[in-house]
C-alpha atoms as a PDB file:
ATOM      1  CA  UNK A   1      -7.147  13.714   4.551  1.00  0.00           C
ATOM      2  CA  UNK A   2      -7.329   9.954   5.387  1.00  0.00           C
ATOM      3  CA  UNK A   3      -5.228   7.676   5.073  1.00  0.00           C
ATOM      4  CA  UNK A   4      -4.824   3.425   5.689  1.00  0.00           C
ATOM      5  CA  UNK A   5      -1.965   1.381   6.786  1.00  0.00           C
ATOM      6  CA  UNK A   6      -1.521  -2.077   6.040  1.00  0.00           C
ATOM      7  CA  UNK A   7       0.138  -3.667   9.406  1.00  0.00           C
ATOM      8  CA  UNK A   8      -2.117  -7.195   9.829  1.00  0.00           C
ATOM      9  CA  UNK A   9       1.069  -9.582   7.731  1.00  0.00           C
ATOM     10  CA  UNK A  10       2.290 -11.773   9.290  1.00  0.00           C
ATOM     11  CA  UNK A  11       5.897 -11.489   8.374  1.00  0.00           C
ATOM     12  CA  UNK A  12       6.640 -14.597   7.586  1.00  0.00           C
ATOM     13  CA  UNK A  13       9.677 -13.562   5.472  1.00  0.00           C
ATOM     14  CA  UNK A  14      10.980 -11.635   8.286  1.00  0.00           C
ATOM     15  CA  UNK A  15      11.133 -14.888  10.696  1.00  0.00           C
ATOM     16  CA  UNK A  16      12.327 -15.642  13.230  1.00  0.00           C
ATOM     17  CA  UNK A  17      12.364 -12.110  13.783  1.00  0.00           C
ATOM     18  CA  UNK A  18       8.364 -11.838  13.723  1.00  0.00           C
ATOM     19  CA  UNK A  19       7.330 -14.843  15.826  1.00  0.00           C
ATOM     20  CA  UNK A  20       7.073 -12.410  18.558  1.00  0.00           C
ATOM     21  CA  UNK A  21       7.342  -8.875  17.546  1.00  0.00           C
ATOM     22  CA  UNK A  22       4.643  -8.033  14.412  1.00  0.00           C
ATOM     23  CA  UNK A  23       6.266  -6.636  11.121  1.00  0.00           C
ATOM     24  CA  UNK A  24       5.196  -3.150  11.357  1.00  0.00           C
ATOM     25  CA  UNK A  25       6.894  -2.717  14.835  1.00  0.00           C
ATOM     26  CA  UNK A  26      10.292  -4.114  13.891  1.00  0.00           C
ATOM     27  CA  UNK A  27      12.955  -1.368  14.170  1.00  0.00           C
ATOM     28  CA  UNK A  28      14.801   0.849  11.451  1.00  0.00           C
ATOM     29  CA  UNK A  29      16.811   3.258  12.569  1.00  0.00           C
ATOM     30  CA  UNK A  30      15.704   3.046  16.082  1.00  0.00           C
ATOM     31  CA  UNK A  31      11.711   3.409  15.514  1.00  0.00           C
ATOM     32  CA  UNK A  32       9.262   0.529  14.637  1.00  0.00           C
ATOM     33  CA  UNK A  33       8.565   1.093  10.948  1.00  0.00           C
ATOM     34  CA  UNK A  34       4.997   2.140  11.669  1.00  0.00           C
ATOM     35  CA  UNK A  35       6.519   4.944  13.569  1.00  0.00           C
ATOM     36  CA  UNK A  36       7.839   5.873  10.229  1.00  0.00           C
ATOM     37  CA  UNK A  37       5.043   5.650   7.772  1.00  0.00           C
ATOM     38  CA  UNK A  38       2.710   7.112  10.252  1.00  0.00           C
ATOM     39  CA  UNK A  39       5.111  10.433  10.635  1.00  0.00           C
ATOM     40  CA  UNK A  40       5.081  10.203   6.423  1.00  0.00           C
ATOM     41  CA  UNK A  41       1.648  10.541   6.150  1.00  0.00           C
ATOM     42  CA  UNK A  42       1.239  13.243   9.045  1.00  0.00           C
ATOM     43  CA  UNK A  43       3.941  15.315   7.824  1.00  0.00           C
ATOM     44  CA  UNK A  44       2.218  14.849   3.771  1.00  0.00           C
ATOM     45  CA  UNK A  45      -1.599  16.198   5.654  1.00  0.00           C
ATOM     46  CA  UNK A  46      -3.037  12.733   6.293  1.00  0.00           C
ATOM     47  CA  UNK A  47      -4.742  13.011  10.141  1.00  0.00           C
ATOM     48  CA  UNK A  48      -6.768  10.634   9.898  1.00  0.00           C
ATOM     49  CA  UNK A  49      -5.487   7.308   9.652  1.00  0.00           C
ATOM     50  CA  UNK A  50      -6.893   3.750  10.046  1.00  0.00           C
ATOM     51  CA  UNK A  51      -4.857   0.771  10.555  1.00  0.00           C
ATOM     52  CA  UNK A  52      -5.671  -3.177  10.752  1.00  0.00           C
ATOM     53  CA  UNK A  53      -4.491  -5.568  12.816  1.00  0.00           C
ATOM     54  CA  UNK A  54      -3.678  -9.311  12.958  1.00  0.00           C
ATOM     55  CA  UNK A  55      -0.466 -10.760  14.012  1.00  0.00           C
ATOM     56  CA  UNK A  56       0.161  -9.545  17.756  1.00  0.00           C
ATOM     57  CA  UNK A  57      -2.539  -6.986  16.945  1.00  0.00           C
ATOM     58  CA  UNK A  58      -2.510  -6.445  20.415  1.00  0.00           C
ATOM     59  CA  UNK A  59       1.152  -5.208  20.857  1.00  0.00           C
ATOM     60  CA  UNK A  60       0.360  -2.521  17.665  1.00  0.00           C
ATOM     61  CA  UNK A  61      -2.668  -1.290  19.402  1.00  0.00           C
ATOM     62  CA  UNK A  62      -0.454  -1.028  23.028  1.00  0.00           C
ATOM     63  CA  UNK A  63       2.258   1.054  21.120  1.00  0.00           C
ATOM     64  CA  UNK A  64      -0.207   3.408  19.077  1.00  0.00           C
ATOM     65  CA  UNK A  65      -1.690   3.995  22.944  1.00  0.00           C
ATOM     66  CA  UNK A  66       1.627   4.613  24.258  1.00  0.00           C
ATOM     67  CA  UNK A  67       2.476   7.076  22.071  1.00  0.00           C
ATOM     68  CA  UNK A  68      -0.850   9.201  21.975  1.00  0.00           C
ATOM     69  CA  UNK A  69      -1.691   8.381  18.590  1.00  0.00           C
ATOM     70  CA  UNK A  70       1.400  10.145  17.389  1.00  0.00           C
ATOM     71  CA  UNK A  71      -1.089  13.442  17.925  1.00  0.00           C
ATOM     72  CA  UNK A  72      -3.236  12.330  14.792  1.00  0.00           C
ATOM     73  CA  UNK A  73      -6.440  10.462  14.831  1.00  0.00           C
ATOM     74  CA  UNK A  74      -6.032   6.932  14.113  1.00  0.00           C
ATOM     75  CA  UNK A  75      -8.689   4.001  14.563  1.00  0.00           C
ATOM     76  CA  UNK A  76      -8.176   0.096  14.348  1.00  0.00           C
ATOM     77  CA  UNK A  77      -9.779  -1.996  11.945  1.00  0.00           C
ATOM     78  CA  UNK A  78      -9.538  -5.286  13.679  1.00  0.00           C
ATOM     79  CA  UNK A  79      -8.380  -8.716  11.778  1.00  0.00           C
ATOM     80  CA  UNK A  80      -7.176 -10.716  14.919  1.00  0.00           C
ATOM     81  CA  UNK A  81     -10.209 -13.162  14.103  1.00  0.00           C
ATOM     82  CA  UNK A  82      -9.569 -13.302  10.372  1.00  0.00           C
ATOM     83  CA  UNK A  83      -6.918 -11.766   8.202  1.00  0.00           C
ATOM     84  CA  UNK A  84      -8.345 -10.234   4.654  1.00  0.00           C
ATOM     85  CA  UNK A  85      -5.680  -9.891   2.391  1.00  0.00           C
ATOM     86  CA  UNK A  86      -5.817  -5.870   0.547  1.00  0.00           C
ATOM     87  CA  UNK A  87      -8.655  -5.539  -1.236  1.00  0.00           C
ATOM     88  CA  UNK A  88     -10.744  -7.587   2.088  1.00  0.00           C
ATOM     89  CA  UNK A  89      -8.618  -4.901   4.373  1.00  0.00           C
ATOM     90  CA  UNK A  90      -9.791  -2.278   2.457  1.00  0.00           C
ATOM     91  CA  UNK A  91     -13.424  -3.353   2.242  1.00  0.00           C
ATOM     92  CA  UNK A  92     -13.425  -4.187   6.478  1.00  0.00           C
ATOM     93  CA  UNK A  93     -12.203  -0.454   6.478  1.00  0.00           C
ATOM     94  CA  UNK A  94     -14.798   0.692   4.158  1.00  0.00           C
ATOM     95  CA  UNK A  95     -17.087   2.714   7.615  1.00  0.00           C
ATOM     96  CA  UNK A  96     -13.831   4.649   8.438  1.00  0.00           C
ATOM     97  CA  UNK A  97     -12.770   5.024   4.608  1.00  0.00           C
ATOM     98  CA  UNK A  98     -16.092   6.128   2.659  1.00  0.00           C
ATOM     99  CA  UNK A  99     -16.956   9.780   2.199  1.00  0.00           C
ATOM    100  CA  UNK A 100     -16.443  12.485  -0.695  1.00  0.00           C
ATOM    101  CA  UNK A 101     -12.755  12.567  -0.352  1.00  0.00           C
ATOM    102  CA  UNK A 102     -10.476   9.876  -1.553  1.00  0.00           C
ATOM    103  CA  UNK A 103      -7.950   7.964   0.437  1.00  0.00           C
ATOM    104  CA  UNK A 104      -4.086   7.189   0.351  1.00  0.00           C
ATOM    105  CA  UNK A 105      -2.953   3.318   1.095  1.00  0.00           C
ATOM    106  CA  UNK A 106       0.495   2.857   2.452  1.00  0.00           C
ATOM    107  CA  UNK A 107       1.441  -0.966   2.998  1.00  0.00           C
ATOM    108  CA  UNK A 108       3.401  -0.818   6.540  1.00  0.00           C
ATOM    109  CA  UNK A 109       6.832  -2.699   5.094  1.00  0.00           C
ATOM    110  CA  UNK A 110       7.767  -0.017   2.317  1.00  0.00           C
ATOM    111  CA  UNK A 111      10.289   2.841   2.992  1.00  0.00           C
ATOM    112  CA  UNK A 112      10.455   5.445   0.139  1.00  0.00           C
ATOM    113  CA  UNK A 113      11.308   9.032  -1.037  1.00  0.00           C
ATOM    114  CA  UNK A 114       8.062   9.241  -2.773  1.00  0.00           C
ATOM    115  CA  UNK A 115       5.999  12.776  -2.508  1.00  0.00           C
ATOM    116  CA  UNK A 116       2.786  11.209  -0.359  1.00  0.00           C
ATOM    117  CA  UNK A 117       0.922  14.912  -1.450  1.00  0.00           C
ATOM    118  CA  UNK A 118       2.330  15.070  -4.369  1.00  0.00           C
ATOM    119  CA  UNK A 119       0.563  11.746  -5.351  1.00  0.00           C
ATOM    120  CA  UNK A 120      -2.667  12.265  -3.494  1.00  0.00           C
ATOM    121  CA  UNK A 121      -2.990  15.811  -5.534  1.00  0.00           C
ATOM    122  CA  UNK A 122      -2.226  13.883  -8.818  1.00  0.00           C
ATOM    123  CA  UNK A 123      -5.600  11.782  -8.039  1.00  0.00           C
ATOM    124  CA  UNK A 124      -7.650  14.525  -7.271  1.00  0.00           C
ATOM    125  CA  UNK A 125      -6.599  16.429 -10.204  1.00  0.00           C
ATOM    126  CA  UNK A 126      -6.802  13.213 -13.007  1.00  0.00           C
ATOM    127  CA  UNK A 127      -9.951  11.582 -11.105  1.00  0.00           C
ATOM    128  CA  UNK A 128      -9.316   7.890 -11.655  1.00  0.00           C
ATOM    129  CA  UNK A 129     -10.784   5.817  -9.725  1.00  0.00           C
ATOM    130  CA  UNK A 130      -7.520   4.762  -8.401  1.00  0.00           C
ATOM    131  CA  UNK A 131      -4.305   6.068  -9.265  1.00  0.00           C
ATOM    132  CA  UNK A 132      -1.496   3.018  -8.399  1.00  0.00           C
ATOM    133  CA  UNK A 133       2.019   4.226  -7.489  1.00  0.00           C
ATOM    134  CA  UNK A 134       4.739   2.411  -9.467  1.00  0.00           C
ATOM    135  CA  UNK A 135       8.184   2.381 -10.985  1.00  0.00           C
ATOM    136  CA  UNK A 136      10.644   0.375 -13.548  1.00  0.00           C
ATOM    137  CA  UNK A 137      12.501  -1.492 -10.588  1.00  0.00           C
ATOM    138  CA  UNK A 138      13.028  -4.739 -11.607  1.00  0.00           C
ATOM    139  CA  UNK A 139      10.626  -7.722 -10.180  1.00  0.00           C
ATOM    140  CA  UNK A 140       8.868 -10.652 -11.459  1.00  0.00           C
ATOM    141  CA  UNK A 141       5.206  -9.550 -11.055  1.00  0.00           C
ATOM    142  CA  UNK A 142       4.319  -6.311 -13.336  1.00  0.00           C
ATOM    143  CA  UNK A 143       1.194  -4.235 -13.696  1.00  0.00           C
ATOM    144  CA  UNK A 144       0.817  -3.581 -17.172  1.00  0.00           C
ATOM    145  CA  UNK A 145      -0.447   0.416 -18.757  1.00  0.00           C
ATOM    146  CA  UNK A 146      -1.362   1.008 -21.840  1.00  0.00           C
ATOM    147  CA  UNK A 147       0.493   4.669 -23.333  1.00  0.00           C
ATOM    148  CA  UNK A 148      -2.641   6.035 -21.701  1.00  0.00           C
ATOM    149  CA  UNK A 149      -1.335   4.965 -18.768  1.00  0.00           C
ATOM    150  CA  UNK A 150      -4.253   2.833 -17.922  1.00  0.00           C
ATOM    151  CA  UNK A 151      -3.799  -0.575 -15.760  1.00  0.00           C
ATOM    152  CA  UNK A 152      -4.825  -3.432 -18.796  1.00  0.00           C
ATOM    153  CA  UNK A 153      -3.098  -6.680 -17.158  1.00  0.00           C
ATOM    154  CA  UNK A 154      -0.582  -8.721 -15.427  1.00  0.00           C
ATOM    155  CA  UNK A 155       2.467 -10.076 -15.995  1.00  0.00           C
ATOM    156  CA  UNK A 156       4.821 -13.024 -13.944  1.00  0.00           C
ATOM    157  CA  UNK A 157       7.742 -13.273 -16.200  1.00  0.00           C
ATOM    158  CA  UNK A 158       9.444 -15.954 -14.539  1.00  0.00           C
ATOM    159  CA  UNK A 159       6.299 -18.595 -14.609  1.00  0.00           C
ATOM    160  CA  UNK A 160       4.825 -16.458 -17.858  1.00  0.00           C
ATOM    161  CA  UNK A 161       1.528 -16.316 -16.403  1.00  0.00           C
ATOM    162  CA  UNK A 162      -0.522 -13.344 -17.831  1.00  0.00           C
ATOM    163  CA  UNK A 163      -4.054 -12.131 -16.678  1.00  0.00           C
ATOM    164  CA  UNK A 164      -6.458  -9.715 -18.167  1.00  0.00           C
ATOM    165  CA  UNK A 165     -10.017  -9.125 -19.028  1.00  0.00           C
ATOM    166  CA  UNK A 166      -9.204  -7.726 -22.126  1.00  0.00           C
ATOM    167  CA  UNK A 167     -10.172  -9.662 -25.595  1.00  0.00           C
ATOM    168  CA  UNK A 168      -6.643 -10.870 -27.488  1.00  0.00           C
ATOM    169  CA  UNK A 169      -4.591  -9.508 -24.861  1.00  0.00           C
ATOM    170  CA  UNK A 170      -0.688  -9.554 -26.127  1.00  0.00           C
ATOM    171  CA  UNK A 171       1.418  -8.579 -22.923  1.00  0.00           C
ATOM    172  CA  UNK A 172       4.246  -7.402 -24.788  1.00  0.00           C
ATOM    173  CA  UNK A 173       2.248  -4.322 -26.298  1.00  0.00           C
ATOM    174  CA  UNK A 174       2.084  -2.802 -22.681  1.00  0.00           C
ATOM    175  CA  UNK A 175       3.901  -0.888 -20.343  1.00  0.00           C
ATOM    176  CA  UNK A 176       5.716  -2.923 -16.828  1.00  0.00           C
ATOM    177  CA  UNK A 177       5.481  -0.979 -14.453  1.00  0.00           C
ATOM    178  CA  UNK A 178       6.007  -2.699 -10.358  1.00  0.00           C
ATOM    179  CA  UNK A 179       3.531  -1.834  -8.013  1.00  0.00           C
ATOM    180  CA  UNK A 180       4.885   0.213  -5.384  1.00  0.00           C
ATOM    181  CA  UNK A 181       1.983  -0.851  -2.155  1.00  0.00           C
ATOM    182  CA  UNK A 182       1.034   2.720  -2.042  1.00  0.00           C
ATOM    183  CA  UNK A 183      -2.243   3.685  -4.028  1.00  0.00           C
ATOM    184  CA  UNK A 184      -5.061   6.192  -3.875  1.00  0.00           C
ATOM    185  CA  UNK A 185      -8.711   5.594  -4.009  1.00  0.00           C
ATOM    186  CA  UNK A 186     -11.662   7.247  -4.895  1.00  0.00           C
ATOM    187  CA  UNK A 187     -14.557   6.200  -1.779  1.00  0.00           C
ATOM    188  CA  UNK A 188     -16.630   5.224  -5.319  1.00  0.00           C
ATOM    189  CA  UNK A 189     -14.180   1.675  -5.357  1.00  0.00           C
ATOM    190  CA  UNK A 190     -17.179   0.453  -2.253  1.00  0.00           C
ATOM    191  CA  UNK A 191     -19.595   0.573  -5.296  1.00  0.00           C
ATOM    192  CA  UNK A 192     -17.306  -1.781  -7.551  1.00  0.00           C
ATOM    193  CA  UNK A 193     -17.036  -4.027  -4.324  1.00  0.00           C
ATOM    194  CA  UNK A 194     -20.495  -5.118  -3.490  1.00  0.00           C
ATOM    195  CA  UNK A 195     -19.649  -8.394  -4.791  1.00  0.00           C
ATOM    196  CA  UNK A 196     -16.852  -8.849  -3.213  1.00  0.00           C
ATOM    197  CA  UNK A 197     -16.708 -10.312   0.342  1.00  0.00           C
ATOM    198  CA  UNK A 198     -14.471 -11.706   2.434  1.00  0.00           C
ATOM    199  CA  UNK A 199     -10.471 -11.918   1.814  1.00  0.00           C
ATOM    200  CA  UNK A 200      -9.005 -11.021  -1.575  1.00  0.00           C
ATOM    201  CA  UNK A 201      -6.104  -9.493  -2.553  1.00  0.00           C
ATOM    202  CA  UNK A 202      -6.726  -5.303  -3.990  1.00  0.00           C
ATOM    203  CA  UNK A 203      -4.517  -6.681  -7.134  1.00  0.00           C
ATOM    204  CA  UNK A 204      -6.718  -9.227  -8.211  1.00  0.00           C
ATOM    205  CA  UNK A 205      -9.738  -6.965  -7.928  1.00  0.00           C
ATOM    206  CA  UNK A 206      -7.769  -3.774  -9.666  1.00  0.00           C
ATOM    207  CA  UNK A 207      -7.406  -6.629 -12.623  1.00  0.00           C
ATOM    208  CA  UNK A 208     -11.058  -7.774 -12.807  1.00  0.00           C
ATOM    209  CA  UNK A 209     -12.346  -4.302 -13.308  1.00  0.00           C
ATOM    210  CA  UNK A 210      -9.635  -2.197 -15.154  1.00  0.00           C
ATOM    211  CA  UNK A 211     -11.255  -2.869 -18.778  1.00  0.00           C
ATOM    212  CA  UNK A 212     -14.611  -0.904 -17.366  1.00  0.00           C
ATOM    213  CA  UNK A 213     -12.995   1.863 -14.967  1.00  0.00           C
ATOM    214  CA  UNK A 214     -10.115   4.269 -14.924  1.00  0.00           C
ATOM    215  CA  UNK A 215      -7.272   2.550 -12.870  1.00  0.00           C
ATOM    216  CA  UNK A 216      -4.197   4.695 -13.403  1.00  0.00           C
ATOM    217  CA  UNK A 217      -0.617   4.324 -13.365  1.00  0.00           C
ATOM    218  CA  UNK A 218       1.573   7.152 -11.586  1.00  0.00           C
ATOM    219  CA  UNK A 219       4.954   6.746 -11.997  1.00  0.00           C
ATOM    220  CA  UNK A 220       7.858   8.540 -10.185  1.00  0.00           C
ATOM    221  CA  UNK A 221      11.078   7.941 -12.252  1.00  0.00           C
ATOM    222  CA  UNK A 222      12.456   9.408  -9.112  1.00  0.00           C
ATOM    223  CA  UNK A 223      11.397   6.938  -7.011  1.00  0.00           C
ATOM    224  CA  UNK A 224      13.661   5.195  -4.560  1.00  0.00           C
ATOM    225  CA  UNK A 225      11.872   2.460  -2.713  1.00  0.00           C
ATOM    226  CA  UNK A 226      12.591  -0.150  -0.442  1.00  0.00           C
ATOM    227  CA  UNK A 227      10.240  -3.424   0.590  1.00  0.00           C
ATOM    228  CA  UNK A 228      11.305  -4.438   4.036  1.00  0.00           C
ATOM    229  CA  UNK A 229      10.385  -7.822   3.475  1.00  0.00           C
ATOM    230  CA  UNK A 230      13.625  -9.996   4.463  1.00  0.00           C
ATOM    231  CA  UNK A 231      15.722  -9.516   7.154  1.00  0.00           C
ATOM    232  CA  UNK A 232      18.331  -8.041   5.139  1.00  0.00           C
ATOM    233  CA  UNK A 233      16.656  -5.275   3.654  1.00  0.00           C
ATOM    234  CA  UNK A 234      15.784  -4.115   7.441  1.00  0.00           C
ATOM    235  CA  UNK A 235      19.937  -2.642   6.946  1.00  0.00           C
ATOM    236  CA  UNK A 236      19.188  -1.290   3.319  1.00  0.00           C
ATOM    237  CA  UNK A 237      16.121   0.452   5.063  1.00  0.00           C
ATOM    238  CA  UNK A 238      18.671   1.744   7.797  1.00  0.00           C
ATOM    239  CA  UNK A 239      21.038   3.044   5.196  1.00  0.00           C
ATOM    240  CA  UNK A 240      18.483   4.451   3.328  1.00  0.00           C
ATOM    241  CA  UNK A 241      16.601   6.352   6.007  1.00  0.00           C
ATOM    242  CA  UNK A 242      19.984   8.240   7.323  1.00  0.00           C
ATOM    243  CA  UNK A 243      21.276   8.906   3.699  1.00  0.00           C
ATOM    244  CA  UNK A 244      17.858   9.891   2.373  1.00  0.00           C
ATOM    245  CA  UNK A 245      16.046  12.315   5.538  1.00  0.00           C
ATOM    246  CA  UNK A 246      16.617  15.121   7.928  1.00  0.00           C
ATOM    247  CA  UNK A 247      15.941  13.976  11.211  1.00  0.00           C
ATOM    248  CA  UNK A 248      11.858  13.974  12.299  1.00  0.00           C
ATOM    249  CA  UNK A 249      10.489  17.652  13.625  1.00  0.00           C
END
């Protein structure tokens, strides 16, 4: 199964901390938290894994080298020139990515209990086109579902901006729902993209094609999650990690 990291932020919440180590090799628990989303997706079946680069790309690509590739494949799909946002990321992936099997995408800066399997067999099974991981947690940016549980919109409730495609759109007749950073993709989304070039973020894409394709919600009431975005959440992470897992096999 294959799988794509997002590791080319730049971590600019996370300074000074990143101005000279990149996000997704800043320690939790004693390993970089690539480390951990890589051994995630290995120990959920994914063994072939790509990963893109920008800030101190090069210090990522020493590390995956210095470790053996953790024993899994995993290639490098290099932004060092120019960083794409998601959906551009994806896209730059798209030689690695494409085939008859879909794909799981795990941003590098989110720690979570979630099932990666159990997820990736929920697409196969339902056969969305994407199927978006997400949860109730509270947030200012929401996904909206309809009871179908089919992604219809966007919400920011503290500037009460609202996008969607959709004719007469009323944003209170819709599920929230926070996007998690962890999605999976049917190889078919490269046909929706053909238009689409250069950076843009997988969010704004997901929005401008929901009303003519199956973008699904899956959501884990279970779901404990954690965005390692600001220094302080590296310690929630910490906690987290020792309360939450056995130690690594």
């Amino acid at each position: 199964m294959k799988a794509m990291i997002f590791a080319a932020g730049l971590g600019t919440r996370l300074k000074p901390l990143t101005d000279n180590t990149p996000k997704a090799l800043l320690p939790i628990n004693g390993k970089p938290m690539l480390e951990h989303v890589i051994l995630k997706l290995k120990d959920a079946g994914f063994h072939q894994i790509v990963i893109n680069v920008h800030h101190l790309g090069d210090q990522i690509i020493d590390f995956l080298a210095a470790n053996n590739n953790f024993g899994i494949q995993i290639h490098i799909s290099d932004e060092r020139d120019y960083l794409l946002d998601t959906g551009g990321g994806i896209k730059h992936a798209a030689s690695f990515l494409q085939g008859n099997e879909p794909f799981l995408i795990h941003n590098v800066d989110i720690i979570s209990n979630i099932d990666l399997r159990a997820l990736y067999n929920h697409h196969v099974e339902t056969n969305p086109l994407a199927t978006l991981l997400v949860s109730k947690r509270n947030t200012s940016r929401y996904l909206l579902f309809n009871k179908e549980n089919k992604l219809c919109g966007w919400r920011n409730r503290e500037t009460g901006e609202v996008k969607s495609f959709y004719p007469d759109f009323d944003p209170n007749q819709y599920n929230e729902y926070a996007f998690s950073g962890i999605h999976v993709l049917s190889p078919k989304i490269f046909d929706w993209m053909e238009e689409w070039t250069g950076k843009f973020p997988i969010i704004n894409f997901y929005l401008s094609i929901c009303a003519k394709t199956n973008i699904h919600a899956y959501a884990d009431e279970h779901l404990h999650l954690i965005d390692v975005g600001k220094p302080e959440t590296l310690q929630v992470a910490e906690n987290f990690l020792r309360e939450s897992f056995t130690p690594d096999k």
